[in-house]
C-alpha atoms as a PDB file:
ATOM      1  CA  UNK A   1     103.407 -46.302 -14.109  1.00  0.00           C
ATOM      2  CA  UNK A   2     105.300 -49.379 -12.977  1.00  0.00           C
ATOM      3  CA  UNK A   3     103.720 -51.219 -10.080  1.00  0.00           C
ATOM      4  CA  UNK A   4     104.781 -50.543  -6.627  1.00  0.00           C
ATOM      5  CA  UNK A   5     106.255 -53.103  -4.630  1.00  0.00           C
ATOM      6  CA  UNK A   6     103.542 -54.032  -1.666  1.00  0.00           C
ATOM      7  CA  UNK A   7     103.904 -55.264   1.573  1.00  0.00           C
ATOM      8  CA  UNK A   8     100.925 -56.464   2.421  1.00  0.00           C
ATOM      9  CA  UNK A   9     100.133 -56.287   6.691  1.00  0.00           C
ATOM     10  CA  UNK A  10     100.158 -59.699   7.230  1.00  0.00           C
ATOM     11  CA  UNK A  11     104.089 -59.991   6.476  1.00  0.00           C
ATOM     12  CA  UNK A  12     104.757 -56.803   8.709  1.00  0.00           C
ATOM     13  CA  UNK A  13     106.309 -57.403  11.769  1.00  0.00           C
ATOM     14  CA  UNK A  14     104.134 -56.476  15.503  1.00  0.00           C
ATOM     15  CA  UNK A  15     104.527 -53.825  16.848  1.00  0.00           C
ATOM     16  CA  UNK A  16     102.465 -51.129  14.957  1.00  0.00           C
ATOM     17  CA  UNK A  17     100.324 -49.052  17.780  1.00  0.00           C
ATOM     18  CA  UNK A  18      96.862 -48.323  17.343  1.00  0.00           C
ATOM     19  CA  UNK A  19      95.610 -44.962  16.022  1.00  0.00           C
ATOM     20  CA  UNK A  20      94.588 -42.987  13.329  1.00  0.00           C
ATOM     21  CA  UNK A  21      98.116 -41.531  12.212  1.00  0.00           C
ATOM     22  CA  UNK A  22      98.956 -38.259  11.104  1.00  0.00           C
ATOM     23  CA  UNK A  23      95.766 -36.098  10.795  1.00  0.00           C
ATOM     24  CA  UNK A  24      96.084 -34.077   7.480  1.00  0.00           C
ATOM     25  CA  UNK A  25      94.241 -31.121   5.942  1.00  0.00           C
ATOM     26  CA  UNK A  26      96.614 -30.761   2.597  1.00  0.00           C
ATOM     27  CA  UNK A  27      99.128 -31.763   0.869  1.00  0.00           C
ATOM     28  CA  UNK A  28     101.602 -28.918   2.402  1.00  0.00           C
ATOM     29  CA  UNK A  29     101.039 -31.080   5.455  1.00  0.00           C
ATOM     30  CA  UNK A  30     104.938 -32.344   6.534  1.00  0.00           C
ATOM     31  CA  UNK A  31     103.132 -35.818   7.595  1.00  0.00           C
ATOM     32  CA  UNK A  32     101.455 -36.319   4.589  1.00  0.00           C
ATOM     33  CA  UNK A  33     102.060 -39.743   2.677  1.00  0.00           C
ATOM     34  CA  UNK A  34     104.254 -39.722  -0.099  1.00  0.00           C
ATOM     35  CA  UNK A  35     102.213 -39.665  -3.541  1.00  0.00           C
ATOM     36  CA  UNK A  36      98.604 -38.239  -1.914  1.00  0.00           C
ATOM     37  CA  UNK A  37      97.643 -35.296  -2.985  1.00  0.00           C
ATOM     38  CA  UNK A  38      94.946 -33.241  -1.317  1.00  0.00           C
ATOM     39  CA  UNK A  39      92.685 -29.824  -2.229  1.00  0.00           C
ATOM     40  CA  UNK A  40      89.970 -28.162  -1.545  1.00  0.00           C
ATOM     41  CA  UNK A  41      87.573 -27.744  -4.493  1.00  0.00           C
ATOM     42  CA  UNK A  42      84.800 -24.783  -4.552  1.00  0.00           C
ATOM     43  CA  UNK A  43      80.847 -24.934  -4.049  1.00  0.00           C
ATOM     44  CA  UNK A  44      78.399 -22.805  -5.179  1.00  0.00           C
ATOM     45  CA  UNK A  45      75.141 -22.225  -3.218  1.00  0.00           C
ATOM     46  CA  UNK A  46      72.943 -20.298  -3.520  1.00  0.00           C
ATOM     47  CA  UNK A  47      68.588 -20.372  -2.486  1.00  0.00           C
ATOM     48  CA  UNK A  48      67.952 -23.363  -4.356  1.00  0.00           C
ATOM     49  CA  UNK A  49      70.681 -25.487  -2.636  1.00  0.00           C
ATOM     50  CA  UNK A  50      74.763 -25.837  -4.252  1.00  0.00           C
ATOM     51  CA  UNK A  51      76.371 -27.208  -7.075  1.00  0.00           C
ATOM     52  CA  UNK A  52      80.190 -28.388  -7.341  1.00  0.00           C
ATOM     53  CA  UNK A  53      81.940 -30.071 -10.029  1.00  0.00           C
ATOM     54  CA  UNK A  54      83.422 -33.202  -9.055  1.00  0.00           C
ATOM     55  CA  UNK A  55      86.418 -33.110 -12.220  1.00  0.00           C
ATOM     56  CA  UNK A  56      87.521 -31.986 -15.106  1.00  0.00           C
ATOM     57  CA  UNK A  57      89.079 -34.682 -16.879  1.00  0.00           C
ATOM     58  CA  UNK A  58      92.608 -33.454 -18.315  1.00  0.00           C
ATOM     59  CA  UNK A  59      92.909 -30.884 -15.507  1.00  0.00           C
ATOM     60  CA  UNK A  60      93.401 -30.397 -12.144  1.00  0.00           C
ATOM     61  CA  UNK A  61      94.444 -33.362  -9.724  1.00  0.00           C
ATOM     62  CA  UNK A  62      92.918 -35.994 -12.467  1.00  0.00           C
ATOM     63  CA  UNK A  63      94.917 -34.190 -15.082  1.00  0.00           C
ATOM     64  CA  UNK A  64      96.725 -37.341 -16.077  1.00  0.00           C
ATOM     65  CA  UNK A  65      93.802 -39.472 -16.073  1.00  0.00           C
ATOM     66  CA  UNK A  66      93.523 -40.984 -19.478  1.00  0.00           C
ATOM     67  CA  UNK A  67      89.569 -40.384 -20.613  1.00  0.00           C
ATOM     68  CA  UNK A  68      89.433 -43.879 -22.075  1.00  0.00           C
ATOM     69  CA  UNK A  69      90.102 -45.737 -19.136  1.00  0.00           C
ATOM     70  CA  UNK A  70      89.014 -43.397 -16.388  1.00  0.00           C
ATOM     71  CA  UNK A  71      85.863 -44.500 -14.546  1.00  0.00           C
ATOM     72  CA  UNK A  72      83.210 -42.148 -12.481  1.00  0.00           C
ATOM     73  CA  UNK A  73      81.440 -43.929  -9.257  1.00  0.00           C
ATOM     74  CA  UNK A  74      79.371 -43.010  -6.349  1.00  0.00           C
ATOM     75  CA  UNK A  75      78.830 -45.059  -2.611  1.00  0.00           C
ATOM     76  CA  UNK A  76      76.220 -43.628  -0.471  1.00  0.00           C
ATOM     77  CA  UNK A  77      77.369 -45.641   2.839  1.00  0.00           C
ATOM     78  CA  UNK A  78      75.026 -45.489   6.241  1.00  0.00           C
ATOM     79  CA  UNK A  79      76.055 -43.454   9.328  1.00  0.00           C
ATOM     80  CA  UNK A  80      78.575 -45.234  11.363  1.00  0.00           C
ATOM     81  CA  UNK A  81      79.300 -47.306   8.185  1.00  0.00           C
ATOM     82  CA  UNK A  82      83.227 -48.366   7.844  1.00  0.00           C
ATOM     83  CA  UNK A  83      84.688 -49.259   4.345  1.00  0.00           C
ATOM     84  CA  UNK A  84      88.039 -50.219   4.764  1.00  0.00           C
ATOM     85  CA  UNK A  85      90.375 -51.293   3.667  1.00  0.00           C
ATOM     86  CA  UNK A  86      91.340 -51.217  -0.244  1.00  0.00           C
ATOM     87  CA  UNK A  87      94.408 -51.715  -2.135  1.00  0.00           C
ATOM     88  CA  UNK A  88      95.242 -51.554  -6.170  1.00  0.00           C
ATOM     89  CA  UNK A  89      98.805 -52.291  -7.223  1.00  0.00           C
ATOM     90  CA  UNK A  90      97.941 -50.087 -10.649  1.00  0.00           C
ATOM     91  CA  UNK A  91      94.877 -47.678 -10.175  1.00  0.00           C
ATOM     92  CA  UNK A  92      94.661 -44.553  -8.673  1.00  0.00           C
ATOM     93  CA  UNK A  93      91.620 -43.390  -7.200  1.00  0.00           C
ATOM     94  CA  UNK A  94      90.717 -39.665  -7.268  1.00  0.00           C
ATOM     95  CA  UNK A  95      87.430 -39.412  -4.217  1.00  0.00           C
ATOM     96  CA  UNK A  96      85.179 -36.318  -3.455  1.00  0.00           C
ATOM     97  CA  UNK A  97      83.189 -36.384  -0.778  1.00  0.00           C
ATOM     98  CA  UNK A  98      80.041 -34.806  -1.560  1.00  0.00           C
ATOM     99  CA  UNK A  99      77.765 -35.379   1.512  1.00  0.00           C
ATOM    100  CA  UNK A 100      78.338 -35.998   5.050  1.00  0.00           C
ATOM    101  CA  UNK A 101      81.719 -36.135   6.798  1.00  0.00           C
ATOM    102  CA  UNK A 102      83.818 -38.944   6.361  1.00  0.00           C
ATOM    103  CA  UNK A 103      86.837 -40.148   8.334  1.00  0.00           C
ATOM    104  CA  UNK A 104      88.994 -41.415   5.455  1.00  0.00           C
ATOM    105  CA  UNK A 105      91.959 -43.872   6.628  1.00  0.00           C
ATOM    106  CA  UNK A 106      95.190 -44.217   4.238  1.00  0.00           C
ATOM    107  CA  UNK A 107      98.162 -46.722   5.044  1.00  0.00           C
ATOM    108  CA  UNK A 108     101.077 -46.677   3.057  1.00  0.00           C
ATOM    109  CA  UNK A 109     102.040 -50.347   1.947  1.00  0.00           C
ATOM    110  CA  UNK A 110     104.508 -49.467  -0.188  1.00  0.00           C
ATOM    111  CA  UNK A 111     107.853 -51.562   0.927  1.00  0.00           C
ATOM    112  CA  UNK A 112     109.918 -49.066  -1.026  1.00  0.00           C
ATOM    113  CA  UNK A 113     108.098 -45.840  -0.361  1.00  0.00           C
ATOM    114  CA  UNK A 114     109.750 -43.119   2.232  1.00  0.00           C
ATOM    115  CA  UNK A 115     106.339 -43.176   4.326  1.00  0.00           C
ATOM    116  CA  UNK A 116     105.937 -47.271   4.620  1.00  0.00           C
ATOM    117  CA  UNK A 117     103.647 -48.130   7.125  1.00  0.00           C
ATOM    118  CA  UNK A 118     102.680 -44.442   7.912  1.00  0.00           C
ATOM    119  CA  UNK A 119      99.253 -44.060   8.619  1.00  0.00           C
ATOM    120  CA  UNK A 120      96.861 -40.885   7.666  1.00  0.00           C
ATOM    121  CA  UNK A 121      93.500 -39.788   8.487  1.00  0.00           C
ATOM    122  CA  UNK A 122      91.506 -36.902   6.563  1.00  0.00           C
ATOM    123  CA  UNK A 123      88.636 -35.501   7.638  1.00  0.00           C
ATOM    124  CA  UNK A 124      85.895 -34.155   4.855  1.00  0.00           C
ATOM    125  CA  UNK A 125      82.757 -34.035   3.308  1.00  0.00           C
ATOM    126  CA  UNK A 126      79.793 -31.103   3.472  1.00  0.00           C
ATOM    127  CA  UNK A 127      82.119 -29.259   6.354  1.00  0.00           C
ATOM    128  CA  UNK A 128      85.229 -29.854   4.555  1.00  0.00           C
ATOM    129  CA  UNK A 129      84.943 -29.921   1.179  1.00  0.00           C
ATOM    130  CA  UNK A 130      87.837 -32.147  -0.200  1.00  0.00           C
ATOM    131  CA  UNK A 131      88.924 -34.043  -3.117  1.00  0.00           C
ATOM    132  CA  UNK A 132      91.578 -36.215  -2.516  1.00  0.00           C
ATOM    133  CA  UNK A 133      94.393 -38.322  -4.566  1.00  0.00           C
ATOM    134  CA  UNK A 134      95.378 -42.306  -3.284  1.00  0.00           C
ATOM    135  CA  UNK A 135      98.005 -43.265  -5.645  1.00  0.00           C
ATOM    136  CA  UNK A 136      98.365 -47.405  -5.971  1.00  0.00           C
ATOM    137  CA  UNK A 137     100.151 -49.137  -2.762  1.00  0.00           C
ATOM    138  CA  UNK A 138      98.085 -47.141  -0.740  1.00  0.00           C
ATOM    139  CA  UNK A 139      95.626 -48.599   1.187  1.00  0.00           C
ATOM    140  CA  UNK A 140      92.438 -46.831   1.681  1.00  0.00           C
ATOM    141  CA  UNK A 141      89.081 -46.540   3.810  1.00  0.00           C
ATOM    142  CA  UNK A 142      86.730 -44.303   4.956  1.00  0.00           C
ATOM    143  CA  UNK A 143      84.135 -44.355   8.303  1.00  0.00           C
ATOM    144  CA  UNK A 144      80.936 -41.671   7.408  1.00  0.00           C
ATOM    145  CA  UNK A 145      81.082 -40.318  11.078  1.00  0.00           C
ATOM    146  CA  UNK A 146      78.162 -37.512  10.203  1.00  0.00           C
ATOM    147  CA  UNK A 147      75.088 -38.329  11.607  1.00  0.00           C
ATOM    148  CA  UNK A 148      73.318 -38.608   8.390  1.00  0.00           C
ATOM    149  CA  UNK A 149      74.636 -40.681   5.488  1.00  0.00           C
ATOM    150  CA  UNK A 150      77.613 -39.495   3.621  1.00  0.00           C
ATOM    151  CA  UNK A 151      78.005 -39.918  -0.017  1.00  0.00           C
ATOM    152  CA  UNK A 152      81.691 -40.472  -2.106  1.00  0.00           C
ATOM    153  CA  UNK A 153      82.032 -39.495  -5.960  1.00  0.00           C
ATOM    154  CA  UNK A 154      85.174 -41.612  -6.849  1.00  0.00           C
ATOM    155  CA  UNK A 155      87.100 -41.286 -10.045  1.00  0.00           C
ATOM    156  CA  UNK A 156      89.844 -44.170 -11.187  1.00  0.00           C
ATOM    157  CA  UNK A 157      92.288 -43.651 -13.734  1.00  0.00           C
ATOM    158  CA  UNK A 158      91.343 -47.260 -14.658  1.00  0.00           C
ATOM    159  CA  UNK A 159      87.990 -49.219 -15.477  1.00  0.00           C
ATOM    160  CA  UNK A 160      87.219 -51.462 -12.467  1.00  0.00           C
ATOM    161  CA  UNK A 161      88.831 -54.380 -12.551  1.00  0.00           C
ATOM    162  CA  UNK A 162      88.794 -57.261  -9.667  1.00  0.00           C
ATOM    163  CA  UNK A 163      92.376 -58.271 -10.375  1.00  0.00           C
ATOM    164  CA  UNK A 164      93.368 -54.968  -9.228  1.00  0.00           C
ATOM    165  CA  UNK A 165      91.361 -54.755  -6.369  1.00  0.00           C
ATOM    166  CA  UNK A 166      92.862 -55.882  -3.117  1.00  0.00           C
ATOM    167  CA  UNK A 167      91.050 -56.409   0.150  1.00  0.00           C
ATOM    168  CA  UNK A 168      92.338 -56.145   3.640  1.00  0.00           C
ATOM    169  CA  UNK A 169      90.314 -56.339   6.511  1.00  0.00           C
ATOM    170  CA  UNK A 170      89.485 -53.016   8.491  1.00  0.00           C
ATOM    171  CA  UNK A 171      90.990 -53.632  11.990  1.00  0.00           C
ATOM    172  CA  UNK A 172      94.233 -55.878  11.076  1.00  0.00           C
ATOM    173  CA  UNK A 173      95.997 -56.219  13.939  1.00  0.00           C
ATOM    174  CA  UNK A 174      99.149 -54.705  11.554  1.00  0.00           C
ATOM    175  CA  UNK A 175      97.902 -51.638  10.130  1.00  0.00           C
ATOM    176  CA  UNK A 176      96.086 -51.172  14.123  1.00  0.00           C
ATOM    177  CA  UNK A 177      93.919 -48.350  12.615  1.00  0.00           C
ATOM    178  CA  UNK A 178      91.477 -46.653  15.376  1.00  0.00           C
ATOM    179  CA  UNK A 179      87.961 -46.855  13.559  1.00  0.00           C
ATOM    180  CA  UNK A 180      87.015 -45.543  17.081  1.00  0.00           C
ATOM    181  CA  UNK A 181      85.342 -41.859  18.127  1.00  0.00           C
ATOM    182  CA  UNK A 182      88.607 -40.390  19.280  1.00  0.00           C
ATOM    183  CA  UNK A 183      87.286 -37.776  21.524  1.00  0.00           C
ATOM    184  CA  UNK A 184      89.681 -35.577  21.141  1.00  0.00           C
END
């Protein structure tokens, strides 16, 4: 995969409103951003409590994950706890929330990409059990807005590596994402 070419906020010009974007529930969603990829994956309870499986490596949305480089994580983050934003120019992240509900935040910093600058927000976890694709250029973060703490299973296609992993803060005036209870 060649590297997309990324715009990074602080050369946009002003003028980007705050919000939260597009809300999306899948990728047949017309607003979704270009390259994300979004589905629903099963769990099983039963009297004991539930079990889901996070991947199968070599199928599925991680299908073209290559085993020797791909990477399994897990962040248990605090109610009210915002992580935001990320950006890799090569690694694609593959997340699963697992528990709690999570307000995850995508921005498309891709100069070259038809949704530059477009702004998503997914909502998942235990009620809305998602696993969702962020292909590189996209930058990512997530708000656990359940009352109890939510915890994300992340895959990468790539071992971690801090060259790769960009930073931008999580209310840049630019991207103007609404961290906010929208009360909608």
């Amino acid at each position: 995969m060649s590297e997309p070419k990324i715009l990074l906020p602080d050369a946009w010009t002003a003028g980007n409103s705050k919000g939260i974007g597009a809300i999306v529930r899948s990728t047949a969603d017309r607003d979704v951003i270009d390259g994300v990829k979004i589905e629903p994956f099963p769990i099983f309870p039963d009297d004991r409590g539930y079990f889901l499986e996070v991947a199968r490596i070599g199928k599925g949305l991680v299908e073209s994950f290559d085993p020797a480089t791909t990477q399994v994580s897990a962040a248990l983050s605090y109610p009210g706890t915002v992580k935001a934003f990320h950006i890799h120019r090569f690694q694609t992240d593959f997340w699963v929330p697992v528990m709690g509900v999570f307000q995850v935040g995508l921005v498309d910093l891709r100069e070259d990409s038809p949704t530059f600058k477009q702004k998503n927000t997914i909502y998942c976890g235990a009620l809305k059990p998602l696993q969702i694709i962020i292909p590189p250029g996209i930058g990512h973060g997530y708000k656990v807005v359940s009352p109890d703490s939510g915890m994300l299973i992340y895959v990468t296609d790539k071992h971690y590596n801090p060259a790769d992993e960009g930073r931008i803060v999580y209310d840049h005036p630019s991207i103007a994402y609404d961290w906010e209870t929208q009360h909608k």
